[in-house]
C-alpha atoms as a PDB file:
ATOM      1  CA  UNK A   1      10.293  25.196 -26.559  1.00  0.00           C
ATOM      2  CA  UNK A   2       6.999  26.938 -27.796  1.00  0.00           C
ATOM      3  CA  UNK A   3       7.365  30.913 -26.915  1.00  0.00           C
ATOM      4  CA  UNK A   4       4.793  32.625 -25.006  1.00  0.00           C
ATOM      5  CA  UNK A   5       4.129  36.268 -26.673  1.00  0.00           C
ATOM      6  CA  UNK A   6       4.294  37.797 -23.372  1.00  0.00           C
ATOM      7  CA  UNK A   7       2.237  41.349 -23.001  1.00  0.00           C
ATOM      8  CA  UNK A   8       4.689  42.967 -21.139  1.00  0.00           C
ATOM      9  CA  UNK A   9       3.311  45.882 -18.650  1.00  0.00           C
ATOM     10  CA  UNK A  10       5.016  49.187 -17.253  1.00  0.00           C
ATOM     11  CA  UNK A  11       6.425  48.623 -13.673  1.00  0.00           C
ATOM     12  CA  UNK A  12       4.531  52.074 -11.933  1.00  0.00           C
ATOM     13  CA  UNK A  13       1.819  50.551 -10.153  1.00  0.00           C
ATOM     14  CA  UNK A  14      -0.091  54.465 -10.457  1.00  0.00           C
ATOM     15  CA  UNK A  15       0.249  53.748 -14.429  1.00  0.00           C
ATOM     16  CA  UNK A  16      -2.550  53.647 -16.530  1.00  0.00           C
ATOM     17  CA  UNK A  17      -3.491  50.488 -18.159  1.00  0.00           C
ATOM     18  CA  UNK A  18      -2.099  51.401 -21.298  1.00  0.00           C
ATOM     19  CA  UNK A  19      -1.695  48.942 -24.768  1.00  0.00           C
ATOM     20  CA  UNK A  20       1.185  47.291 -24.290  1.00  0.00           C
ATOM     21  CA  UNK A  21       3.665  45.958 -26.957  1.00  0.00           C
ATOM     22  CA  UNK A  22       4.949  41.527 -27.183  1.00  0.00           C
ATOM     23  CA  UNK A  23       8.015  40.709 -26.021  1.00  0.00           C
ATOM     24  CA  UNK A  24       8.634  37.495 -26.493  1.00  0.00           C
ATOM     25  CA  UNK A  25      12.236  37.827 -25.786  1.00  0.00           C
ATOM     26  CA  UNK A  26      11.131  37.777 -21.849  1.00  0.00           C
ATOM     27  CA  UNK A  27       9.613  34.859 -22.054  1.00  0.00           C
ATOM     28  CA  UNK A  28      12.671  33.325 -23.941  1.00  0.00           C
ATOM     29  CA  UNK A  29      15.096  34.585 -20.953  1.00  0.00           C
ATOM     30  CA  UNK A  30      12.775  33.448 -18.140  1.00  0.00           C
ATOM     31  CA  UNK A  31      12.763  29.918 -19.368  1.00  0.00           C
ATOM     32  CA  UNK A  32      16.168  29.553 -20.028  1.00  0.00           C
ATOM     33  CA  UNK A  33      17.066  30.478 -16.744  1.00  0.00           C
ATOM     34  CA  UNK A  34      14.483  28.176 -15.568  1.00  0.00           C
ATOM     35  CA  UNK A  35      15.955  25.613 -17.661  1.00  0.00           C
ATOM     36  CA  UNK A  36      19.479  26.191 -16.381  1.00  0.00           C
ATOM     37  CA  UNK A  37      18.552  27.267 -11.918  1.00  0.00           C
ATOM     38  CA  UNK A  38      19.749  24.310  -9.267  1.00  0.00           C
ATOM     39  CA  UNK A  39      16.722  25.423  -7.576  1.00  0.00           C
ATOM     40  CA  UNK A  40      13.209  26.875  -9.252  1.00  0.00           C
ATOM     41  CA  UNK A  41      10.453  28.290  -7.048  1.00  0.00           C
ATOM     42  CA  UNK A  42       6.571  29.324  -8.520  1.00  0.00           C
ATOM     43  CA  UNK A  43       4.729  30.917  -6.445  1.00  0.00           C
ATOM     44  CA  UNK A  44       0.729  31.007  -7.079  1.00  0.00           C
ATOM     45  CA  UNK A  45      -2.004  32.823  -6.240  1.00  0.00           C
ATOM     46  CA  UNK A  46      -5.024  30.789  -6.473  1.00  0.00           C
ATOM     47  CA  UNK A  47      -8.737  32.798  -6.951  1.00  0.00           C
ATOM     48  CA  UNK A  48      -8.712  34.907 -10.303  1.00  0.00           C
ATOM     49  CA  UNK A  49      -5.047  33.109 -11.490  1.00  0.00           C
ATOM     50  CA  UNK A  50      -5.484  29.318 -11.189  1.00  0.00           C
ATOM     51  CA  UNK A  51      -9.379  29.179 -10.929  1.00  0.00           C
ATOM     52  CA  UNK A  52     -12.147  31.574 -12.418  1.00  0.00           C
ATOM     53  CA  UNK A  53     -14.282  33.504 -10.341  1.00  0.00           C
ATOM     54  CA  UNK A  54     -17.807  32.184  -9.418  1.00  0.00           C
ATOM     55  CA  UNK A  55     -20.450  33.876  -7.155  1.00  0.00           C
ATOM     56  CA  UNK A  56     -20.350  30.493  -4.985  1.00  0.00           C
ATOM     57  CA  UNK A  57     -16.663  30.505  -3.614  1.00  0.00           C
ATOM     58  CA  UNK A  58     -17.330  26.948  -2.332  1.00  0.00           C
ATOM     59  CA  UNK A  59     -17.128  26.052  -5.842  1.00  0.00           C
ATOM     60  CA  UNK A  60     -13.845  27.721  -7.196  1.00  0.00           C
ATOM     61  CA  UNK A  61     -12.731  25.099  -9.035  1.00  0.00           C
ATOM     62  CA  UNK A  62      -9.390  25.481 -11.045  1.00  0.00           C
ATOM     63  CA  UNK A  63      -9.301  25.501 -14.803  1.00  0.00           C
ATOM     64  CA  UNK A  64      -9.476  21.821 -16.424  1.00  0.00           C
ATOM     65  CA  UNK A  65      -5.936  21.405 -16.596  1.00  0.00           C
ATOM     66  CA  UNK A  66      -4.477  23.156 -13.619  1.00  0.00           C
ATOM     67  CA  UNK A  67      -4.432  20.703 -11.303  1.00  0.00           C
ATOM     68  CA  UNK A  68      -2.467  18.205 -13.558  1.00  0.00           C
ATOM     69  CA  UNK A  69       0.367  20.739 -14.532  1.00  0.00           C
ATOM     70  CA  UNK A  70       1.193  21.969 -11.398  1.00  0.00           C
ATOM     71  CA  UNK A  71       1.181  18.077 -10.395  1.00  0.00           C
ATOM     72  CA  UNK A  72       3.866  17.591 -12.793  1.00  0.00           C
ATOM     73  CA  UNK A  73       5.630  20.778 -11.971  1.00  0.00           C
ATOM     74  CA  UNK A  74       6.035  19.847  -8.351  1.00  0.00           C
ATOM     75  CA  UNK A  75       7.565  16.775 -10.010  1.00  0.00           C
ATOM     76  CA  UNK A  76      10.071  17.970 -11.714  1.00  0.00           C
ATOM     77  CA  UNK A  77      12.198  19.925  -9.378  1.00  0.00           C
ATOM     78  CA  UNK A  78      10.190  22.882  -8.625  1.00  0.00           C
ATOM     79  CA  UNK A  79       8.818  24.203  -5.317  1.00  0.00           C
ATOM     80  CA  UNK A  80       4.927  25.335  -5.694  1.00  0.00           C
ATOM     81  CA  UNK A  81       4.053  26.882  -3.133  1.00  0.00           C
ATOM     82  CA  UNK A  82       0.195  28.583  -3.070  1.00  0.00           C
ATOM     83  CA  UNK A  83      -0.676  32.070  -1.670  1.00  0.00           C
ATOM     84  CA  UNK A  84      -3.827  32.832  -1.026  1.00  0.00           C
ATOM     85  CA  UNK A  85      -6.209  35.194   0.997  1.00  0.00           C
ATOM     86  CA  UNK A  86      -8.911  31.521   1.529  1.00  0.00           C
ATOM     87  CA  UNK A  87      -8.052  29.744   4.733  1.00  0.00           C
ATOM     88  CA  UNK A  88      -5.291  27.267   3.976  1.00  0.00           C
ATOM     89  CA  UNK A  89      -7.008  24.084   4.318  1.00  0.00           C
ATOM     90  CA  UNK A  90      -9.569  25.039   1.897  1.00  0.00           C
ATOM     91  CA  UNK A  91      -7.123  24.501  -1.261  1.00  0.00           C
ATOM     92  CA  UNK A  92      -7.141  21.052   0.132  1.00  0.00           C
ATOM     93  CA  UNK A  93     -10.748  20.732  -1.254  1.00  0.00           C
ATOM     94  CA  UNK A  94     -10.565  22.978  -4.037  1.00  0.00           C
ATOM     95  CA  UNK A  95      -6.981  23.000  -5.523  1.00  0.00           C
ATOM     96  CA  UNK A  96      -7.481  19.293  -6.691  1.00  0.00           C
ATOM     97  CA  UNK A  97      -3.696  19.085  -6.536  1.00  0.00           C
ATOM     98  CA  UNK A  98      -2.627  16.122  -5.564  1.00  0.00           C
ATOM     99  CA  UNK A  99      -0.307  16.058  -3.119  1.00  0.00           C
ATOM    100  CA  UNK A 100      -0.859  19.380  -1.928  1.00  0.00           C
ATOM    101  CA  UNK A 101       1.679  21.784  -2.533  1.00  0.00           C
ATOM    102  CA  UNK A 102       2.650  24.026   0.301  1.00  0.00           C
ATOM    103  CA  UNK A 103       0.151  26.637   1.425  1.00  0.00           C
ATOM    104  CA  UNK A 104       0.039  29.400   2.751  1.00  0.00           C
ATOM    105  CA  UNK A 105      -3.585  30.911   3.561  1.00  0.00           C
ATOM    106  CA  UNK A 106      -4.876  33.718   4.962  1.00  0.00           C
ATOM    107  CA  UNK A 107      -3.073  36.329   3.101  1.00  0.00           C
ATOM    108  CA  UNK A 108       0.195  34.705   5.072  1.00  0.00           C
ATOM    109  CA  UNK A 109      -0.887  34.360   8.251  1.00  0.00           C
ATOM    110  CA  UNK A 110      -1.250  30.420   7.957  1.00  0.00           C
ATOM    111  CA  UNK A 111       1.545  28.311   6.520  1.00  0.00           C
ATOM    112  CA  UNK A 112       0.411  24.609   5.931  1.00  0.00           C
ATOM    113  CA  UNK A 113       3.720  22.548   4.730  1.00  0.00           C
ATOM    114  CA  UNK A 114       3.676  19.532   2.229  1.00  0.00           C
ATOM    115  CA  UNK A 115       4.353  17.037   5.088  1.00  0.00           C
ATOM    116  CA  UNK A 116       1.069  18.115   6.951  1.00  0.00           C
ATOM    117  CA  UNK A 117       2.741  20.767   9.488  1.00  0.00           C
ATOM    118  CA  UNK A 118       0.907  23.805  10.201  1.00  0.00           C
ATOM    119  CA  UNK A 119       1.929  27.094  11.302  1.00  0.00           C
ATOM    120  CA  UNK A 120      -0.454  29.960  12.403  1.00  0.00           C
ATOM    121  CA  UNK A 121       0.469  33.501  13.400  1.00  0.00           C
ATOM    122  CA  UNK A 122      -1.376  34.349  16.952  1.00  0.00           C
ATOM    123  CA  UNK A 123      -2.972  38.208  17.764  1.00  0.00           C
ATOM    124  CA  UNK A 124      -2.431  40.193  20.093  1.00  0.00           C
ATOM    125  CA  UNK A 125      -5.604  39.879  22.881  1.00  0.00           C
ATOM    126  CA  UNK A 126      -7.437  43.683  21.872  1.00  0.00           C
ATOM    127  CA  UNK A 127      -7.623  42.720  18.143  1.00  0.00           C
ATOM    128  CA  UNK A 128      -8.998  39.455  18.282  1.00  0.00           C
ATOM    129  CA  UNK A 129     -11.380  40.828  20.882  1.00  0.00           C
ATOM    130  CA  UNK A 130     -12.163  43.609  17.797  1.00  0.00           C
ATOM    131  CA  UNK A 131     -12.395  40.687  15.231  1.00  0.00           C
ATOM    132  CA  UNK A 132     -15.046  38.856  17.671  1.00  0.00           C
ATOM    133  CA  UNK A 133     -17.041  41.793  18.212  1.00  0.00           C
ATOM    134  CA  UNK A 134     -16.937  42.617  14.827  1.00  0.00           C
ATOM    135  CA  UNK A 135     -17.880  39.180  13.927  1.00  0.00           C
ATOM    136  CA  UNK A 136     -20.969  39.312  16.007  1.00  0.00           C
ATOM    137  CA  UNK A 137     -22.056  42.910  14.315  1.00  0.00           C
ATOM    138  CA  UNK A 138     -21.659  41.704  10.956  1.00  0.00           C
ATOM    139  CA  UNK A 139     -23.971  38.758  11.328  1.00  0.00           C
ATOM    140  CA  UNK A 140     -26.389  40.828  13.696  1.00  0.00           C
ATOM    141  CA  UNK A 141     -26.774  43.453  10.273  1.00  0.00           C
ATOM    142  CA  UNK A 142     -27.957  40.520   8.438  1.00  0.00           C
ATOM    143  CA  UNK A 143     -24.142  39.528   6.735  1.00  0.00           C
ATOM    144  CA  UNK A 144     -23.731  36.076   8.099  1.00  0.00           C
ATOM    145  CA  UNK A 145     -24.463  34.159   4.629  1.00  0.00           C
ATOM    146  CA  UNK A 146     -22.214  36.846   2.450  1.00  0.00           C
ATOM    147  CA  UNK A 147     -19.317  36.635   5.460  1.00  0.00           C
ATOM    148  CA  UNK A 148     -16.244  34.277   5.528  1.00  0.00           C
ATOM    149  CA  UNK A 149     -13.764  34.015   8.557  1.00  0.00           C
ATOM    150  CA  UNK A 150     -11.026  32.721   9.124  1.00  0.00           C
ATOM    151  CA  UNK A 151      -7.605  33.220  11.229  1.00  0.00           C
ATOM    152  CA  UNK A 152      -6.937  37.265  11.702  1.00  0.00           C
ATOM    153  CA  UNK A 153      -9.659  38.488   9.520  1.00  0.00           C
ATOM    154  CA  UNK A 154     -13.341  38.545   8.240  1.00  0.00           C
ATOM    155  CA  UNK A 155     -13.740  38.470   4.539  1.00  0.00           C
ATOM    156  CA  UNK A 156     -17.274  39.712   3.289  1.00  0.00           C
ATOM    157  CA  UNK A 157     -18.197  38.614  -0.375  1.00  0.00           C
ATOM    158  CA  UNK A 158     -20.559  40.113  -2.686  1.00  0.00           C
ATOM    159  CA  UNK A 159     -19.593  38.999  -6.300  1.00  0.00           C
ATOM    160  CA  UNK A 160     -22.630  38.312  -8.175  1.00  0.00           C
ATOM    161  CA  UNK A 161     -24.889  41.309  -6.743  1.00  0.00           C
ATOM    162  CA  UNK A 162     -26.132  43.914  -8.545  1.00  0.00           C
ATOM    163  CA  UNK A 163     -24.237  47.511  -8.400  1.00  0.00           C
ATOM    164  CA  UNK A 164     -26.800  49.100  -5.807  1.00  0.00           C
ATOM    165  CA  UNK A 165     -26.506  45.531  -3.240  1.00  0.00           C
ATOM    166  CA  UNK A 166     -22.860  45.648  -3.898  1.00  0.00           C
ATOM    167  CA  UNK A 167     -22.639  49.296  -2.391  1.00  0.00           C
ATOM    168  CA  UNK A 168     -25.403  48.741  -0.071  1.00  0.00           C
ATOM    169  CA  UNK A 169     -23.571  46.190   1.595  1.00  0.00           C
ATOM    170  CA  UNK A 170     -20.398  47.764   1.074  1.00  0.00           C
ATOM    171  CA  UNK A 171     -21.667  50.935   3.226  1.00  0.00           C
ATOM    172  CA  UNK A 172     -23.492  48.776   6.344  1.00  0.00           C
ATOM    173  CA  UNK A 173     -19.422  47.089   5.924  1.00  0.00           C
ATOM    174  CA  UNK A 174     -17.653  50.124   6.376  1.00  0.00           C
ATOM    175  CA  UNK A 175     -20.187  51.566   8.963  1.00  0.00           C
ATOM    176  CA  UNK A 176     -19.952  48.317  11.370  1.00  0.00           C
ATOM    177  CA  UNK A 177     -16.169  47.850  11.158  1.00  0.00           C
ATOM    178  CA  UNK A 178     -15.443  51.518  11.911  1.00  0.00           C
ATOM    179  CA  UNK A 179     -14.766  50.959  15.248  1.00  0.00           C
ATOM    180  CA  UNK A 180     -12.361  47.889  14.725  1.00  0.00           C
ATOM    181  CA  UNK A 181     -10.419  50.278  12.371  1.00  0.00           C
ATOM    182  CA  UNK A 182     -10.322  53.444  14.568  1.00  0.00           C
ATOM    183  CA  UNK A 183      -9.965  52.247  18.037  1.00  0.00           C
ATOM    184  CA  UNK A 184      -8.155  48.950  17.465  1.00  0.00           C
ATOM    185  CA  UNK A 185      -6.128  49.396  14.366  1.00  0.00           C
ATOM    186  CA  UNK A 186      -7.277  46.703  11.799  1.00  0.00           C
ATOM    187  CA  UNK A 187      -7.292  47.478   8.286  1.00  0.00           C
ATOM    188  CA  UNK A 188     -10.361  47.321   6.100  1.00  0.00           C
ATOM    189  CA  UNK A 189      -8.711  46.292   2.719  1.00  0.00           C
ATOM    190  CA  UNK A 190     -10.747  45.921  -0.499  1.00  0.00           C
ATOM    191  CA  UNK A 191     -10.466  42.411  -2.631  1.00  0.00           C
ATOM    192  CA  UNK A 192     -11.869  41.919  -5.919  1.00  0.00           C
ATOM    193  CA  UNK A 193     -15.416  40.795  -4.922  1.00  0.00           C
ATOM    194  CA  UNK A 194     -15.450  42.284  -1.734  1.00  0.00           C
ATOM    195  CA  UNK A 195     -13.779  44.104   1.625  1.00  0.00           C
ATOM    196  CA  UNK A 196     -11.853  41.832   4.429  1.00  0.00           C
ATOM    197  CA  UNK A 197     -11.127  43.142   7.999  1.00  0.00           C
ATOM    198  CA  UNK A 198      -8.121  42.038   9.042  1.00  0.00           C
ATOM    199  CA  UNK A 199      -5.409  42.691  11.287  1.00  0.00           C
ATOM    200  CA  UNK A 200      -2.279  44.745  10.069  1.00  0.00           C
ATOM    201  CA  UNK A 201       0.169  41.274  10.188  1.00  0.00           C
ATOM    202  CA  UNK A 202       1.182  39.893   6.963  1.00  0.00           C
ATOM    203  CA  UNK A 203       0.443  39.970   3.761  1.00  0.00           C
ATOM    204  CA  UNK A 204       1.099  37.931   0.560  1.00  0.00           C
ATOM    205  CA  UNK A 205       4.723  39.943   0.069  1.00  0.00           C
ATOM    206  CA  UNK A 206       6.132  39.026   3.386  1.00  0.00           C
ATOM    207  CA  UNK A 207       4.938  35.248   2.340  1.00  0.00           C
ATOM    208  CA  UNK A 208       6.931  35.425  -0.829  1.00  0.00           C
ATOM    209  CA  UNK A 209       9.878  37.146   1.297  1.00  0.00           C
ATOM    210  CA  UNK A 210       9.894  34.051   3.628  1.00  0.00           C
ATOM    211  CA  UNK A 211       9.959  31.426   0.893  1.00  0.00           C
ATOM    212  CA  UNK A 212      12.702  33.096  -1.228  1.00  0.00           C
ATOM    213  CA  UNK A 213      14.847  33.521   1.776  1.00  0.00           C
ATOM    214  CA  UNK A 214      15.154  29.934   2.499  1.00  0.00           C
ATOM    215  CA  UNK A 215      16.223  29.523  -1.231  1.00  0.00           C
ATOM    216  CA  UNK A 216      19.541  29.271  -2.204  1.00  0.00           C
ATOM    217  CA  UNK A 217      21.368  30.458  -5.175  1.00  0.00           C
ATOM    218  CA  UNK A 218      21.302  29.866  -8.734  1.00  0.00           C
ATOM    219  CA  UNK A 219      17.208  30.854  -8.343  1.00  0.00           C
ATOM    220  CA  UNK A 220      14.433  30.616 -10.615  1.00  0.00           C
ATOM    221  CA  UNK A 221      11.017  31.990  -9.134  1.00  0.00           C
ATOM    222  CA  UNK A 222       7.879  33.568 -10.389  1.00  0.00           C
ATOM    223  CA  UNK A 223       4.856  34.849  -9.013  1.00  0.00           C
ATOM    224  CA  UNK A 224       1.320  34.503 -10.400  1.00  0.00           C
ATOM    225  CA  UNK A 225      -1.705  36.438  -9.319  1.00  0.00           C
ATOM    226  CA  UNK A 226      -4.170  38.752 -10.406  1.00  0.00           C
ATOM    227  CA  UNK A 227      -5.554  41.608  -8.213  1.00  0.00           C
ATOM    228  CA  UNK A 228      -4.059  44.483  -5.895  1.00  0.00           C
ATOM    229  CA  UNK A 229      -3.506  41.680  -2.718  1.00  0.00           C
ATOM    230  CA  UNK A 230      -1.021  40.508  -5.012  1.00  0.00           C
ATOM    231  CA  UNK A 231       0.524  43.659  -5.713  1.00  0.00           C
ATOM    232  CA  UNK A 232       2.730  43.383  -2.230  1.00  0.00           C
ATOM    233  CA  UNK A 233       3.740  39.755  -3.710  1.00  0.00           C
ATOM    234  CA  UNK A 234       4.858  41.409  -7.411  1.00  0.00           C
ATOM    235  CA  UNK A 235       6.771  44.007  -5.218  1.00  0.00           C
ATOM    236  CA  UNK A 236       8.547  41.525  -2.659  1.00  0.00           C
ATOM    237  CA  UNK A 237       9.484  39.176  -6.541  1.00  0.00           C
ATOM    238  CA  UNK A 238      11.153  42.281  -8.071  1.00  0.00           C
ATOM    239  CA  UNK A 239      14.785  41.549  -8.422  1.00  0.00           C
ATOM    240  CA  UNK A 240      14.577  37.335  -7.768  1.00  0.00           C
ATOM    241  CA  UNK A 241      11.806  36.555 -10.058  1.00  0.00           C
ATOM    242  CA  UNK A 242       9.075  37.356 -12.753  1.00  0.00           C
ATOM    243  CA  UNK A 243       6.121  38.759 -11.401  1.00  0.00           C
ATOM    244  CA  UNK A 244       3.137  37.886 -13.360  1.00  0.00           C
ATOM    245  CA  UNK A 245      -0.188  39.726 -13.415  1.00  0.00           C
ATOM    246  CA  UNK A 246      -2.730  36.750 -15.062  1.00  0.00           C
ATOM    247  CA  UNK A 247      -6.373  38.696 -15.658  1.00  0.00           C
ATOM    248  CA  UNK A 248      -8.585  38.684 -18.589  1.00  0.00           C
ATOM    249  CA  UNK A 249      -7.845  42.321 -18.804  1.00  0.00           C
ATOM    250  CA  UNK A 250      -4.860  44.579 -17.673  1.00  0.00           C
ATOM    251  CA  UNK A 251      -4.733  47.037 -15.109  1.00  0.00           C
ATOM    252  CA  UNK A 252      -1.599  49.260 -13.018  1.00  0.00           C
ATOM    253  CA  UNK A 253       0.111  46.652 -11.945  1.00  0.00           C
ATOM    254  CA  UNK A 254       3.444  46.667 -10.954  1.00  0.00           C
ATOM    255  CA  UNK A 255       3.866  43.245 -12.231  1.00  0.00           C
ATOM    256  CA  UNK A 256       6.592  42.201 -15.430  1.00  0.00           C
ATOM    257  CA  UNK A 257       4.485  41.080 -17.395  1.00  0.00           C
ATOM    258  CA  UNK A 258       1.006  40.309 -18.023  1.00  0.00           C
ATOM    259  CA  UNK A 259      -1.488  36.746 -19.623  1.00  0.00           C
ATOM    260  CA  UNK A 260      -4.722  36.184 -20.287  1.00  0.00           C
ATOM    261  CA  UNK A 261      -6.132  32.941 -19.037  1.00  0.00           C
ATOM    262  CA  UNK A 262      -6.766  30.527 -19.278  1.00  0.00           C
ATOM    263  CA  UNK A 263      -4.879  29.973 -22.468  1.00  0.00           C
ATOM    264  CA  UNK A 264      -1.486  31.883 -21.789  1.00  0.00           C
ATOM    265  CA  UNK A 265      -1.458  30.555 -18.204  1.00  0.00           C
ATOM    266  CA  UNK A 266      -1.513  26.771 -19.526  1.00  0.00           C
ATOM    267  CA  UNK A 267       0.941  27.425 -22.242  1.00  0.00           C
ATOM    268  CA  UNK A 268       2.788  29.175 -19.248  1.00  0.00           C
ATOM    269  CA  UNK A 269       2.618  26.134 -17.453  1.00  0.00           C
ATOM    270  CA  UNK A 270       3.762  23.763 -19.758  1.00  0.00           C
ATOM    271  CA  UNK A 271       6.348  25.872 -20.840  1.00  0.00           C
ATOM    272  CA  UNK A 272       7.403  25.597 -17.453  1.00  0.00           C
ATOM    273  CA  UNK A 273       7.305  21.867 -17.236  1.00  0.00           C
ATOM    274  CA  UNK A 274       9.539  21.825 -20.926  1.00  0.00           C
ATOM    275  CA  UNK A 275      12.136  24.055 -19.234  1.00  0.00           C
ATOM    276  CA  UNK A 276      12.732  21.281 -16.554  1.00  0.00           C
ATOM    277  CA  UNK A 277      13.359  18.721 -19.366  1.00  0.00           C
ATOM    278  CA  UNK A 278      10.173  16.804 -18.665  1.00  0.00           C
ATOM    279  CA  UNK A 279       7.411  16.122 -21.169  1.00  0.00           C
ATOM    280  CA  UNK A 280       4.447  18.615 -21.290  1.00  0.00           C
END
């Protein structure tokens, strides 16, 4: 099996991004367990870790090969399961994986299941009332084209803008959702690309938590992402699995370890595939 030369990061979130050293050895371990678990779990994030970022998120296509590998992956006696902040039913569209994996959207709050079953966590009436008339505010201060919404939150975009639209929208965002977050309790939480108002219910971690506690023993898992919504997922990993921070550049992560993609996360993938004795 070809090694990865892992980056391997420092496990205090609060850290620096510092130069890390290789540690190939890590990568040697992982896949031998993989090769060796009666049961193997990956868990991935999907914008910023299986597909670049774009200004048009209708268009987040995955790298060339992505769709292919985790294809064969699913084949070979792994569970894939995606966790994203999108809606679930948009990695339908985008994902080009074929059949789906499972999915759960909305930061956790959705679950869609291989066989087509779909599972949706329900609010409490006063903060969907906040979402609505926060909804209604956003588009009224001219946000409808820059907004996305979907169950138990409102994601506003703004990758591609310059610095000063970035923090011009950023400040009418804060100013309109003040309410929802003072009087009703919803968080404000910042993405890369944007803020989302959302209600305090799950998050990608307790996702992770779910899926790992219907798993048996003898596990291999990883998790894949790439900005601080994935953080709660690299925390909820630690001590059943390799978390995995994939971004062009490093950051504080809590995360194991750290690749670049596309390249690493391919070779990542296929090493994957090797581990479960199929060809890559």
């Amino acid at each position: 099996m070809q090694r990865l030369n892992y980056t391997r990061r420092f496990s205090t979130e609060g850290e620096r991004a510092m130069k890390a050293s290789e540690h190939p050895d890590v990568c040697a371990a992982f896949f031998e367990q993989v090769r060796r678990s009666r049961e193997r779990i990956l868990l991935l994030d999907y914008d910023g870790t299986l597909a670049p970022f774009t200004p048009d998120r209708t268009r987040a296509f995955p790298y060339r090969e992505i769709p292919e590998l985790v294809s064969k992956i699913m084949r070979c006696q792994t569970r894939v399961v995606l966790v994203s902040g999108r809606a679930a039913t948009e990695l339908l569209f985008l994902s080009g994986i074929h059949p789906h994996p499972e999915i759960w959207g909305s930061h956790g709050a959705e679950r869609l299941h291989p066989d087509g079953a779909y599972q949706v966590d329900s609010l409490p009436a006063e903060q969907r009332t906040a979402l609505q008339i926060a909804n209604q505010s956003l588009r009224s201060s001219g946000l409808t084209e820059r907004m996305e919404t979907k169950p138990g939150g409102i994601a506003i975009h703004w990758r591609g803008l310059a610095v000063e639209e970035r923090a011009a929208i950023e400040a009418k965002v804060r100013a309109v959702c003040a309410s929802a977050v003072e009087d009703y309790g919803l968080q404000l939480m910042p993405f890369d690309g944007g803020l989302e108002l959302r209600a305090p219910t799950k998050n990608k971690g307790d996702a992770v938590s779910t899926v790992l506690g219907e798993a048996g023993k003898g596990l291999a898992a990883a998790y894949l992402g790439d900005d601080q919504t994935d953080e709660n997922a690299f925390r909820a990993i630690k001590g059943r699995g390799l978390a995995i921070l994939v971004r062009s550049e490093p950051r504080p992560t809590t995360a194991d370890v750290w690749l670049r993609p596309p390249e690493d996360l391919i070779r990542f993938l296929r090493d994957w595939i090797a581990a479960c004795g199929a060809e890559r």
